[in-house]
PDB file of N, CA and C in Angstrom:
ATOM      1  N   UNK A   1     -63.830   9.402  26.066  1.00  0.00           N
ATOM      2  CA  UNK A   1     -63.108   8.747  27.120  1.00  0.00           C
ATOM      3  C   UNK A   1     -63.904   8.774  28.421  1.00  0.00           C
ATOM      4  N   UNK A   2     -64.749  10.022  28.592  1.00  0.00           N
ATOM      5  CA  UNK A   2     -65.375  10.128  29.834  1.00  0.00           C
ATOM      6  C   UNK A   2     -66.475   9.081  29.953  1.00  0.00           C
ATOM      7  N   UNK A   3     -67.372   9.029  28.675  1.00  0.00           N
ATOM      8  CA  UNK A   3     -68.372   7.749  29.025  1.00  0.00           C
ATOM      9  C   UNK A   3     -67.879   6.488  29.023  1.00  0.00           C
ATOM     10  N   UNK A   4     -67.029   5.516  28.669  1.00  0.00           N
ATOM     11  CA  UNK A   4     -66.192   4.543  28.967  1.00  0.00           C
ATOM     12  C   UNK A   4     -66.098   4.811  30.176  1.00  0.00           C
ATOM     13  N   UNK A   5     -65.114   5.773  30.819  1.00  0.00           N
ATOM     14  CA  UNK A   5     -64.589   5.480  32.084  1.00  0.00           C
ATOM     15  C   UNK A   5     -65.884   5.698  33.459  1.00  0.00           C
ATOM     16  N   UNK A   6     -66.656   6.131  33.268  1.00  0.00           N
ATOM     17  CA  UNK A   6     -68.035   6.338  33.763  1.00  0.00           C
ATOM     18  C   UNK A   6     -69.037   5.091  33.524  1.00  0.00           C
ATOM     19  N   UNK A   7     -68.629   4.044  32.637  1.00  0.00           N
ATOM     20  CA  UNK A   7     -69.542   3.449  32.216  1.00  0.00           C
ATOM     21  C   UNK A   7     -70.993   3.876  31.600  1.00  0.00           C
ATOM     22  N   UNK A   8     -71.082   4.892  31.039  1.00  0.00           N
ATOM     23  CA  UNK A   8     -72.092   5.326  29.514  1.00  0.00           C
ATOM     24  C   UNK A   8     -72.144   4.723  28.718  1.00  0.00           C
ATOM     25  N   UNK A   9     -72.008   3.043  28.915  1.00  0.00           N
ATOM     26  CA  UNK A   9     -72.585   2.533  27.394  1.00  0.00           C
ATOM     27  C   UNK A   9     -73.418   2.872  26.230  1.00  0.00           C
ATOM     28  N   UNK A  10     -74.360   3.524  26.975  1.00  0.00           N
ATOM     29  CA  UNK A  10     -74.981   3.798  25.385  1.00  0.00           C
ATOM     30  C   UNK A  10     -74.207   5.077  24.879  1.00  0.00           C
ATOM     31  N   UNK A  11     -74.105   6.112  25.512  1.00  0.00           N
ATOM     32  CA  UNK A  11     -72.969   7.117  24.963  1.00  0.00           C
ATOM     33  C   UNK A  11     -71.605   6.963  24.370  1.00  0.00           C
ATOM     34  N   UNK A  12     -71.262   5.499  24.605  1.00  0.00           N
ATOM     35  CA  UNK A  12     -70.008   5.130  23.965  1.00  0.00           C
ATOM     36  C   UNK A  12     -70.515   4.333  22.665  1.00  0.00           C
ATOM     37  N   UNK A  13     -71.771   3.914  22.586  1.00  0.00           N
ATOM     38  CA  UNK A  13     -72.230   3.132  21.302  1.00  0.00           C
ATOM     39  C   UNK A  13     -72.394   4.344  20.648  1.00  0.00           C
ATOM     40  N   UNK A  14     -73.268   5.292  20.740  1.00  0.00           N
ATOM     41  CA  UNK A  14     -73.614   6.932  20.109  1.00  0.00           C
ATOM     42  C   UNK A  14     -71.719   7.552  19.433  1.00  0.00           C
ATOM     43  N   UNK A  15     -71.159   7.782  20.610  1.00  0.00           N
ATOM     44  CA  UNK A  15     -70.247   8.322  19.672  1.00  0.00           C
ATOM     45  C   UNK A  15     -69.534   7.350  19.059  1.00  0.00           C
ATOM     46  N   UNK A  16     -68.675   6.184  19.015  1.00  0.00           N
ATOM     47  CA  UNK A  16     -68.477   5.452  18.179  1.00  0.00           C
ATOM     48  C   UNK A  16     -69.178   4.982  16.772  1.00  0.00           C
ATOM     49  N   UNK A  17     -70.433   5.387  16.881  1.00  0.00           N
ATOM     50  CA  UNK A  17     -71.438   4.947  15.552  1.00  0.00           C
ATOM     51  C   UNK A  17     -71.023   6.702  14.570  1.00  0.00           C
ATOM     52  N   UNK A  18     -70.953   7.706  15.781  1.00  0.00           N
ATOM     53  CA  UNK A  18     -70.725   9.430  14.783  1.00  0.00           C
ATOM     54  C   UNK A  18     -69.536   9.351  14.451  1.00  0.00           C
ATOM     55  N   UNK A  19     -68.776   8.054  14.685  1.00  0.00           N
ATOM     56  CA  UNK A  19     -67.310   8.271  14.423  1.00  0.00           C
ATOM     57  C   UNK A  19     -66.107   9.107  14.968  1.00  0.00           C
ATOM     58  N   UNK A  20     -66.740   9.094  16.308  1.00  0.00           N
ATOM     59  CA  UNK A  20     -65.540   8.854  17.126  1.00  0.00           C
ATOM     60  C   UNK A  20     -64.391   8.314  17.361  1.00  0.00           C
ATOM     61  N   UNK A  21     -63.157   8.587  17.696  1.00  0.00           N
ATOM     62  CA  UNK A  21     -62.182   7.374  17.008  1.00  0.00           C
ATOM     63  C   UNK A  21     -62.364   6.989  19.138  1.00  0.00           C
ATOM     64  N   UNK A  22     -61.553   5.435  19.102  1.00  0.00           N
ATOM     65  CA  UNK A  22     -62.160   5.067  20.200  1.00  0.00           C
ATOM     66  C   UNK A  22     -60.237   4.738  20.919  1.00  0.00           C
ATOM     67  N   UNK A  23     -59.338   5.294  20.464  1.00  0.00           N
ATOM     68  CA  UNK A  23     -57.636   5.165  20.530  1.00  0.00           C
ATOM     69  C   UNK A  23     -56.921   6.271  21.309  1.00  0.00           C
ATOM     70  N   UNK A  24     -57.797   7.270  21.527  1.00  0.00           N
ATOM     71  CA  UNK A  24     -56.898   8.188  21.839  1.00  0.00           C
ATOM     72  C   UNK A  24     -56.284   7.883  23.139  1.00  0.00           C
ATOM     73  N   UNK A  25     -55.054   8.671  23.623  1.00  0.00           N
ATOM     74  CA  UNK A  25     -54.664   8.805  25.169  1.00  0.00           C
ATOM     75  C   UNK A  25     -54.800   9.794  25.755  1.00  0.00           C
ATOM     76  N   UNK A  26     -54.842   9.590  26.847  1.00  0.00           N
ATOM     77  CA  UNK A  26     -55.006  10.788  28.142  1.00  0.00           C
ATOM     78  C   UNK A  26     -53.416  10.969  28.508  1.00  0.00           C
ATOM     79  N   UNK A  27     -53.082  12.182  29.118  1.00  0.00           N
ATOM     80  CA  UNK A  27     -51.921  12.565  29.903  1.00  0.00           C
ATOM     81  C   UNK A  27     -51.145  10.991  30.150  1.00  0.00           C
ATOM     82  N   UNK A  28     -51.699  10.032  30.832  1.00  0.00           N
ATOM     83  CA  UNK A  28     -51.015   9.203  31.158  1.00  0.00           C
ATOM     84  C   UNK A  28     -50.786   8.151  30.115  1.00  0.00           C
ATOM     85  N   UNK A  29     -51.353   7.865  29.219  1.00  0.00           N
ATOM     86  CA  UNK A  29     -51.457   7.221  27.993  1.00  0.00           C
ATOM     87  C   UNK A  29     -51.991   6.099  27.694  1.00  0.00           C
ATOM     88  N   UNK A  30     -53.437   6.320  28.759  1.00  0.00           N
ATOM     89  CA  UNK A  30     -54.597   5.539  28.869  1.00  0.00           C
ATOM     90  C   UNK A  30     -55.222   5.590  27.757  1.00  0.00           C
ATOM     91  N   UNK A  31     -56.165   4.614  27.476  1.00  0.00           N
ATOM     92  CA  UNK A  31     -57.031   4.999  26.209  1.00  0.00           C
ATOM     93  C   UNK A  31     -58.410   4.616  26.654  1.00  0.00           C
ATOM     94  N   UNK A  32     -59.861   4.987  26.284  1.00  0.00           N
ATOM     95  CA  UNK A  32     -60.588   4.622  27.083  1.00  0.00           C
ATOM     96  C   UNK A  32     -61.168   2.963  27.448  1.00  0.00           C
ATOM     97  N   UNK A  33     -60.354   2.097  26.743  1.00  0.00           N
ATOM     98  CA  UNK A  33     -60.201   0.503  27.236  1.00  0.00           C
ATOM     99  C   UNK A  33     -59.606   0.421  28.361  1.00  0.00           C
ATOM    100  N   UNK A  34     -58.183   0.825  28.637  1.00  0.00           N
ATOM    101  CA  UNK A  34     -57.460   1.224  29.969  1.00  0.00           C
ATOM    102  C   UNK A  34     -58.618   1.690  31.424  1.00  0.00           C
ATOM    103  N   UNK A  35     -59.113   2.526  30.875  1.00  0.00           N
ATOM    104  CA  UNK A  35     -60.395   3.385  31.377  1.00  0.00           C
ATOM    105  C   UNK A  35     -61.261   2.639  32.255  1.00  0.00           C
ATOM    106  N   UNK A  36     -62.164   2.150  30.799  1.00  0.00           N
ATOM    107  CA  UNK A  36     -62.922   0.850  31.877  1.00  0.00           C
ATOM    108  C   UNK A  36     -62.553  -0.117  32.187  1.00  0.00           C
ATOM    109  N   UNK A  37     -61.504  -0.698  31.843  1.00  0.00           N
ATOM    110  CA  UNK A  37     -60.849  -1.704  32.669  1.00  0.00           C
ATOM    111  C   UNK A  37     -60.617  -1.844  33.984  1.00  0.00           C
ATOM    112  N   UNK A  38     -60.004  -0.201  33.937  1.00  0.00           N
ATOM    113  CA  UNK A  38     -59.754  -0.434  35.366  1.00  0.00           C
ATOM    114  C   UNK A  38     -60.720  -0.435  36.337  1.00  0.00           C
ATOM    115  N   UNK A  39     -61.796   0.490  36.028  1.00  0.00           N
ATOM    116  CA  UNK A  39     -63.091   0.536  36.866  1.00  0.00           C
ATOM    117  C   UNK A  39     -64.091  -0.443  36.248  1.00  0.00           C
ATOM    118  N   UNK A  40     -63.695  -1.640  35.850  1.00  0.00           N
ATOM    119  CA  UNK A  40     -64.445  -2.811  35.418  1.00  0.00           C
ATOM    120  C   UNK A  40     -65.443  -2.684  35.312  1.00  0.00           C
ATOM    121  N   UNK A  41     -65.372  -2.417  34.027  1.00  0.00           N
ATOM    122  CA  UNK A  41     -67.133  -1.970  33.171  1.00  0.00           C
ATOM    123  C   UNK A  41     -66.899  -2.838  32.097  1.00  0.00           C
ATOM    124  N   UNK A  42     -67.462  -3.930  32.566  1.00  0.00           N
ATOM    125  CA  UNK A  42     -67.397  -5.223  31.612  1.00  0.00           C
ATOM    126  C   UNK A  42     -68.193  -5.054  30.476  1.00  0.00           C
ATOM    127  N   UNK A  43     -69.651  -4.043  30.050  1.00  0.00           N
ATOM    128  CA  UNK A  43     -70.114  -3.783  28.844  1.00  0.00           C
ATOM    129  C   UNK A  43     -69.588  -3.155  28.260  1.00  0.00           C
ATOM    130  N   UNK A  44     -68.718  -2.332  28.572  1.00  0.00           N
ATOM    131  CA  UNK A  44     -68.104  -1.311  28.383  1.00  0.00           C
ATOM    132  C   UNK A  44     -67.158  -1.765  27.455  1.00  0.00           C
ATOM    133  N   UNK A  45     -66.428  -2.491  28.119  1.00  0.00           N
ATOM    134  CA  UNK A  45     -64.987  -2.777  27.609  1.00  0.00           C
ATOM    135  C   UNK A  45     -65.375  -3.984  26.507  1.00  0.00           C
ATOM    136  N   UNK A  46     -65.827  -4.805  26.502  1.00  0.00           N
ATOM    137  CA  UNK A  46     -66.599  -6.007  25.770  1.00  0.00           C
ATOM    138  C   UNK A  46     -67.656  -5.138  24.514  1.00  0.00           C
ATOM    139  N   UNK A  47     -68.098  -4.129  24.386  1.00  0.00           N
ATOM    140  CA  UNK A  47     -68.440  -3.157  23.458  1.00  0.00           C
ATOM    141  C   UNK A  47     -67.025  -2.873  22.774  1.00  0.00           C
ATOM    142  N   UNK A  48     -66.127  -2.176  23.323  1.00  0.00           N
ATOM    143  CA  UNK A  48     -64.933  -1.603  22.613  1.00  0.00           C
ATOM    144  C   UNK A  48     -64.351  -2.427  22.030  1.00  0.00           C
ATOM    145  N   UNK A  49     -64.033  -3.606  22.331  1.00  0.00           N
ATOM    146  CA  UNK A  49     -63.188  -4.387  21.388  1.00  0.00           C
ATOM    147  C   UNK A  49     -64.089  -5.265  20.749  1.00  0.00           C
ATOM    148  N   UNK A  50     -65.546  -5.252  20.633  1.00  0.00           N
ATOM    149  CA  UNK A  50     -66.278  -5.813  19.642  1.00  0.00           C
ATOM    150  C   UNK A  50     -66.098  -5.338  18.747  1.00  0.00           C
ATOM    151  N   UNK A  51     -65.922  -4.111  18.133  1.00  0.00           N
ATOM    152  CA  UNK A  51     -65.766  -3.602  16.730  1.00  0.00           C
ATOM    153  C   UNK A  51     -64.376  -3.525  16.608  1.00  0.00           C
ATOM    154  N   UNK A  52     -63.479  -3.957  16.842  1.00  0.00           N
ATOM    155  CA  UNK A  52     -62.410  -4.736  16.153  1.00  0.00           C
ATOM    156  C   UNK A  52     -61.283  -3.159  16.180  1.00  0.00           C
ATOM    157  N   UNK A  53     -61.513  -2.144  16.627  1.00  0.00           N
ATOM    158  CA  UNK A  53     -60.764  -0.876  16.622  1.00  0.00           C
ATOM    159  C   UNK A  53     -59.821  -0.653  17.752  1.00  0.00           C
ATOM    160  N   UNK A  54     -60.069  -1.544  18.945  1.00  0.00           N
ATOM    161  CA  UNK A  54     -59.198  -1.529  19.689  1.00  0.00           C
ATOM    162  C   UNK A  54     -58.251  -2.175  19.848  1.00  0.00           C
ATOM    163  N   UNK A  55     -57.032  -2.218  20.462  1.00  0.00           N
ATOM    164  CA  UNK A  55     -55.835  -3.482  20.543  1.00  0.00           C
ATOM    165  C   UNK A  55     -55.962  -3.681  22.151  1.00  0.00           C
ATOM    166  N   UNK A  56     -56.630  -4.768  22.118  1.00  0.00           N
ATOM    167  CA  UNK A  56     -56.630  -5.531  23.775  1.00  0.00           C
ATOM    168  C   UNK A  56     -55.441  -5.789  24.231  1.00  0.00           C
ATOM    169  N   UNK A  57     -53.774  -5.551  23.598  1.00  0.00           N
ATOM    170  CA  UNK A  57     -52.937  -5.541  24.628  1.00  0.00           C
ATOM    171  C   UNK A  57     -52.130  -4.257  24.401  1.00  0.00           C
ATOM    172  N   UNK A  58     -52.894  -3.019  24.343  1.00  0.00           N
ATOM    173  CA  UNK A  58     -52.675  -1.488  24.382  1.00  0.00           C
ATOM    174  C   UNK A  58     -51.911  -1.076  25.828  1.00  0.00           C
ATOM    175  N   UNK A  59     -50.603  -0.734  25.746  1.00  0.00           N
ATOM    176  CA  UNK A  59     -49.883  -0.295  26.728  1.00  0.00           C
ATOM    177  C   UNK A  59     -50.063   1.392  27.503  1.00  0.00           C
ATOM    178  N   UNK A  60     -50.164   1.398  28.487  1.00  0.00           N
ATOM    179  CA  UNK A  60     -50.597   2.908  28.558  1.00  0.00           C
ATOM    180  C   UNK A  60     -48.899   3.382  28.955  1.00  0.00           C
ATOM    181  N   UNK A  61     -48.710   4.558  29.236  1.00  0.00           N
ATOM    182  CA  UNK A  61     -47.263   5.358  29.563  1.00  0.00           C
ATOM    183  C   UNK A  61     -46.661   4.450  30.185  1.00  0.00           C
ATOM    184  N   UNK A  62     -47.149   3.532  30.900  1.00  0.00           N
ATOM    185  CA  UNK A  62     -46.238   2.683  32.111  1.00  0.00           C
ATOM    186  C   UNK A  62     -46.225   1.036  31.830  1.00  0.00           C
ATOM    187  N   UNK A  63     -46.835   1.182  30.835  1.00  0.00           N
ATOM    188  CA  UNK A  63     -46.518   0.052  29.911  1.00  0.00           C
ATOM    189  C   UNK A  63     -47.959  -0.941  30.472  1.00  0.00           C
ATOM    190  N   UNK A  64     -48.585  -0.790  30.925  1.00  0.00           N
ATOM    191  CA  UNK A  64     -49.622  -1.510  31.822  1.00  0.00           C
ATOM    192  C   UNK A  64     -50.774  -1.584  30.351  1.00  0.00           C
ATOM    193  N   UNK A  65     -51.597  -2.712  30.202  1.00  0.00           N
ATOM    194  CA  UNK A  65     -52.238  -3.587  29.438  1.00  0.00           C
ATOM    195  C   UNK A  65     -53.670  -3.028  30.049  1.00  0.00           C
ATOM    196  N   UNK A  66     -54.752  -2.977  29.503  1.00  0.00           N
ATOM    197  CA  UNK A  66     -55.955  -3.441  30.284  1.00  0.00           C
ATOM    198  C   UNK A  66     -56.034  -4.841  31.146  1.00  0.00           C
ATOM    199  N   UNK A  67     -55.662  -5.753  30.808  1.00  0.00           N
ATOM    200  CA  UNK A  67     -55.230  -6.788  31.584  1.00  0.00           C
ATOM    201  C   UNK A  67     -54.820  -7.069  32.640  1.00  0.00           C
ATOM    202  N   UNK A  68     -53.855  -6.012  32.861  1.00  0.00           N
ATOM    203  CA  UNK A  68     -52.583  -5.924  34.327  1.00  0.00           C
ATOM    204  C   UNK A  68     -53.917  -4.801  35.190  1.00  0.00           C
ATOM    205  N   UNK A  69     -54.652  -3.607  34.647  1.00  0.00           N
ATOM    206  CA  UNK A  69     -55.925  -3.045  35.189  1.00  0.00           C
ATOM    207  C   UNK A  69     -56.610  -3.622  36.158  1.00  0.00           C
ATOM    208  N   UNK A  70     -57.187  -4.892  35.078  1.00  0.00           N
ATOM    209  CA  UNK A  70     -58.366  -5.640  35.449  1.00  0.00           C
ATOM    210  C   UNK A  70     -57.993  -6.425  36.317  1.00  0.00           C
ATOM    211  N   UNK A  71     -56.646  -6.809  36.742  1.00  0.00           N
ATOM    212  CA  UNK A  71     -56.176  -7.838  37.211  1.00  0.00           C
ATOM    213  C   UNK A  71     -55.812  -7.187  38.622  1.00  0.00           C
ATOM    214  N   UNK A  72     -55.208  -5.933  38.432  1.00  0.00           N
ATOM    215  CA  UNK A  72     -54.825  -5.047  39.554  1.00  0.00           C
ATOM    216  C   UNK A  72     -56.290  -4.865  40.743  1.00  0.00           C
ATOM    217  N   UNK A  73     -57.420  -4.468  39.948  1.00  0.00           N
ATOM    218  CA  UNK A  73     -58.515  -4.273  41.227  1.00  0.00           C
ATOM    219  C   UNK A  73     -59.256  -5.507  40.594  1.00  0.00           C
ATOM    220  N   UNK A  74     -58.567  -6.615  40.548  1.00  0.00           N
ATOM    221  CA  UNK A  74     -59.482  -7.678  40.822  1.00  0.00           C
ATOM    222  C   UNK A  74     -60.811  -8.072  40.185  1.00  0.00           C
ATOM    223  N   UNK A  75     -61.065  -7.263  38.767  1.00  0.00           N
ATOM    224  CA  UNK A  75     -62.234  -7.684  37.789  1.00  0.00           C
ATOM    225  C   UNK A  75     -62.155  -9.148  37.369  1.00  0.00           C
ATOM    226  N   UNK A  76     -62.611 -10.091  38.118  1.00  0.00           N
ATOM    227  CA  UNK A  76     -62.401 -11.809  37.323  1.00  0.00           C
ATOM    228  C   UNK A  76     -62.998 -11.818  36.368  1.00  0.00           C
ATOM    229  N   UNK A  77     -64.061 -11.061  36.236  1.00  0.00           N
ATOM    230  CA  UNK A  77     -65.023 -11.593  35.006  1.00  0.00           C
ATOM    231  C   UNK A  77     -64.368 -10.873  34.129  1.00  0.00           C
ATOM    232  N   UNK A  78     -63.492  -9.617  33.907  1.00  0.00           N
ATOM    233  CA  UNK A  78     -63.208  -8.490  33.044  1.00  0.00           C
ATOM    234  C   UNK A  78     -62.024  -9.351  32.274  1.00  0.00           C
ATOM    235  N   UNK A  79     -61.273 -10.253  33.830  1.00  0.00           N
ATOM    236  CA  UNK A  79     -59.871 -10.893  33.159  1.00  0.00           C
ATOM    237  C   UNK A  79     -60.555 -11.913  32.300  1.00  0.00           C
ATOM    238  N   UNK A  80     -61.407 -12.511  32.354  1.00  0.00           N
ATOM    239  CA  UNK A  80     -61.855 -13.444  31.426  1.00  0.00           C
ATOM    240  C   UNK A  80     -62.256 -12.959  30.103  1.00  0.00           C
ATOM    241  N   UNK A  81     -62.839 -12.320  30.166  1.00  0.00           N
ATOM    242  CA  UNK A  81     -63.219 -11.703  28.842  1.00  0.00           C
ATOM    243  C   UNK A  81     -61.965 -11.040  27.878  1.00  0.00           C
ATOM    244  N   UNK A  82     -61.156 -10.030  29.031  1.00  0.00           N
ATOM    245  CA  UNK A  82     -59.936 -10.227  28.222  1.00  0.00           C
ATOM    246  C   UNK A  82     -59.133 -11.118  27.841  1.00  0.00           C
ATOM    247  N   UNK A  83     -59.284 -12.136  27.997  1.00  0.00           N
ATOM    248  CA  UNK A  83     -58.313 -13.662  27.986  1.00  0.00           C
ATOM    249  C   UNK A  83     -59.265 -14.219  26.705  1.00  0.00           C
ATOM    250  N   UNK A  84     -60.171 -13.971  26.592  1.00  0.00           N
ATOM    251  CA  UNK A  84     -60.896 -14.462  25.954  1.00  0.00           C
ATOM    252  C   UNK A  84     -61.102 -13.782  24.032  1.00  0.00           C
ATOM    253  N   UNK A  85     -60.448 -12.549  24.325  1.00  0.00           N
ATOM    254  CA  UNK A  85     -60.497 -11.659  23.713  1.00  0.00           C
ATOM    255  C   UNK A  85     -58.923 -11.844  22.905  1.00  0.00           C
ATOM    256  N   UNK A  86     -57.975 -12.737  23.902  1.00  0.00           N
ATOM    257  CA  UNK A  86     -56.293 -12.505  23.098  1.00  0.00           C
ATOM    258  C   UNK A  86     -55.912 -11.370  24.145  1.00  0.00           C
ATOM    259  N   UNK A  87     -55.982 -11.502  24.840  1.00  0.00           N
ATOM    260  CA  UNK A  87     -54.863 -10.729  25.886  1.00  0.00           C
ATOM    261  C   UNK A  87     -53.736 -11.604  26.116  1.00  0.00           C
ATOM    262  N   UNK A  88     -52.651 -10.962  26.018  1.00  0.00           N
ATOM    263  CA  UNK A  88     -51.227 -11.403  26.103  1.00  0.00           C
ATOM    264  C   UNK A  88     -50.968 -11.210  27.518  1.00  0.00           C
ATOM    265  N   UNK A  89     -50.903 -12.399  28.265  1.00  0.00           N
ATOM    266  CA  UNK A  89     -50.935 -12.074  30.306  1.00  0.00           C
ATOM    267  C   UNK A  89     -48.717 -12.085  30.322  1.00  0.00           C
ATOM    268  N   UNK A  90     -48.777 -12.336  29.353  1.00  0.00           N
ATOM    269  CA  UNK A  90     -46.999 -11.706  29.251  1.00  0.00           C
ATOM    270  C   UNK A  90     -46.403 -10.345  29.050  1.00  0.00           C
ATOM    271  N   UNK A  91     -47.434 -10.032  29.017  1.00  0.00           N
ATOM    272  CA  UNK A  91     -46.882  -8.312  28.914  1.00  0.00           C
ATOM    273  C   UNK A  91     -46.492  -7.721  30.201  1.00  0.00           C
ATOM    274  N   UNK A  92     -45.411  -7.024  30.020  1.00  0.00           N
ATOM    275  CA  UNK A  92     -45.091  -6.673  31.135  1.00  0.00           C
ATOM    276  C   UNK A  92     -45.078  -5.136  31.250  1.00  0.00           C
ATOM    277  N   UNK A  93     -45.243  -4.563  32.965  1.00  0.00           N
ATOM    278  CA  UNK A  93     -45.382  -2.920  32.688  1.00  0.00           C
ATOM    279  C   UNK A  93     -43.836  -2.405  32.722  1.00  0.00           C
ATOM    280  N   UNK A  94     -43.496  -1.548  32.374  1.00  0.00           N
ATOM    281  CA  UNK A  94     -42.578  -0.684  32.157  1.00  0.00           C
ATOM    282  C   UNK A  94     -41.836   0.091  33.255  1.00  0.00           C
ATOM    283  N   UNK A  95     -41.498  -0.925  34.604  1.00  0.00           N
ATOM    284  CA  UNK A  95     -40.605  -0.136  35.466  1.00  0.00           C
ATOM    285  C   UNK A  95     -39.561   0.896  35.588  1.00  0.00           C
ATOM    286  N   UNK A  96     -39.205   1.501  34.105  1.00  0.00           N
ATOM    287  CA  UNK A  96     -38.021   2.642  33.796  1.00  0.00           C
ATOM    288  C   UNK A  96     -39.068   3.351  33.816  1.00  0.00           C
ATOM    289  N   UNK A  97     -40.326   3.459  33.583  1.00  0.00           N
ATOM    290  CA  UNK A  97     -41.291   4.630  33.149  1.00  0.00           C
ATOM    291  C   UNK A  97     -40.936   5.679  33.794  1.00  0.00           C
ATOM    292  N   UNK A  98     -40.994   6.661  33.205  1.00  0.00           N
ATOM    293  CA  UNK A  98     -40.393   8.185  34.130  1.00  0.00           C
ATOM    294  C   UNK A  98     -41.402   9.191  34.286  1.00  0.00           C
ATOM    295  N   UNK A  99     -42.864   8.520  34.259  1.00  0.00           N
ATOM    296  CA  UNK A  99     -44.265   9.416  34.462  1.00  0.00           C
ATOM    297  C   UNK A  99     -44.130   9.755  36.073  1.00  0.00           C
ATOM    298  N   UNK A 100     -43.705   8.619  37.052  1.00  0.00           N
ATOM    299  CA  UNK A 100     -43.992   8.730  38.323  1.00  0.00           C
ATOM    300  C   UNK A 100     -45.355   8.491  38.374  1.00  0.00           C
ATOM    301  N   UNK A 101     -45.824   7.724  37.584  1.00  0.00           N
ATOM    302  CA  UNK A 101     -47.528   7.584  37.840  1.00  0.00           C
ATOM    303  C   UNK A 101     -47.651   6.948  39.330  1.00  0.00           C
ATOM    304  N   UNK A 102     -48.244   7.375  40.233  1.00  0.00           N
ATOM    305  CA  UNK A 102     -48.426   6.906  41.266  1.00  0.00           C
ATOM    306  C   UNK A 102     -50.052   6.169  41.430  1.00  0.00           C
ATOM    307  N   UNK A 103     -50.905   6.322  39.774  1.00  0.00           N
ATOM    308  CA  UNK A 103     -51.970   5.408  39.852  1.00  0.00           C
ATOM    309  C   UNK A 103     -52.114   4.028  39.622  1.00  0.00           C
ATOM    310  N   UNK A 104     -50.915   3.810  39.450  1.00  0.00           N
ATOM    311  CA  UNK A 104     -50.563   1.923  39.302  1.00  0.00           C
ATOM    312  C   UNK A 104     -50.591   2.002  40.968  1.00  0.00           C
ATOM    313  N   UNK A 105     -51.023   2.329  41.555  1.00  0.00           N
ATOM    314  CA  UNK A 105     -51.559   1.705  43.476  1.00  0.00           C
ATOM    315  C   UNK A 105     -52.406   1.837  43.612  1.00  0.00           C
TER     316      UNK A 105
END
């Protein structure tokens, strides 16, 4: 999760090839697509869902998409690629969420 969200491409090609699984969540129920999305690491994220293991409309705790991420700090090129990829721009985040995540700002 740390090289995704750091942008370590090649460390995210390395452990994904040792079989890494590439799904897990963090506390908030990010996964590391969520990750670089949000800090728009367009190789990054365009690596992860090339091998077909990720779900490009993956909800984290607050129901938020990589999509709603990329869209939140403004990645155009990231939203394209996710659009491009089958992102569902109908998804909606999860206003009952009871995390109190205060990182959706």
């Amino acid at each position: 999760m740390e090289a995704a969200e750091n942008n370590h491409l090649d460390a995210v090609k390395y452990l994904i090839k040792a079989g890494a699984q590439v799904d897990p969540k963090d506390a908030e129920g990010s996964t590391c697509l969520h990750l670089a999305a949000k800090k728009g690491h367009y190789d990054v994220v365009q690596y992860l869902l090339s091998n077909g293991q990720m779900d490009v409309n993956c909800q984290d705790d607050g129901g938020w998409t990589p999509m709603i991420w990329a869209t939140e700090y403004k990645h155009v090129d990231l939203v394209k690629l996710l659009l491009s990829k089958g992102s569902d721009i109908n998804i909606r985040d999860n206003p009952e969420a009871s995390n109190g995540r205060s990182s959706h700002k």
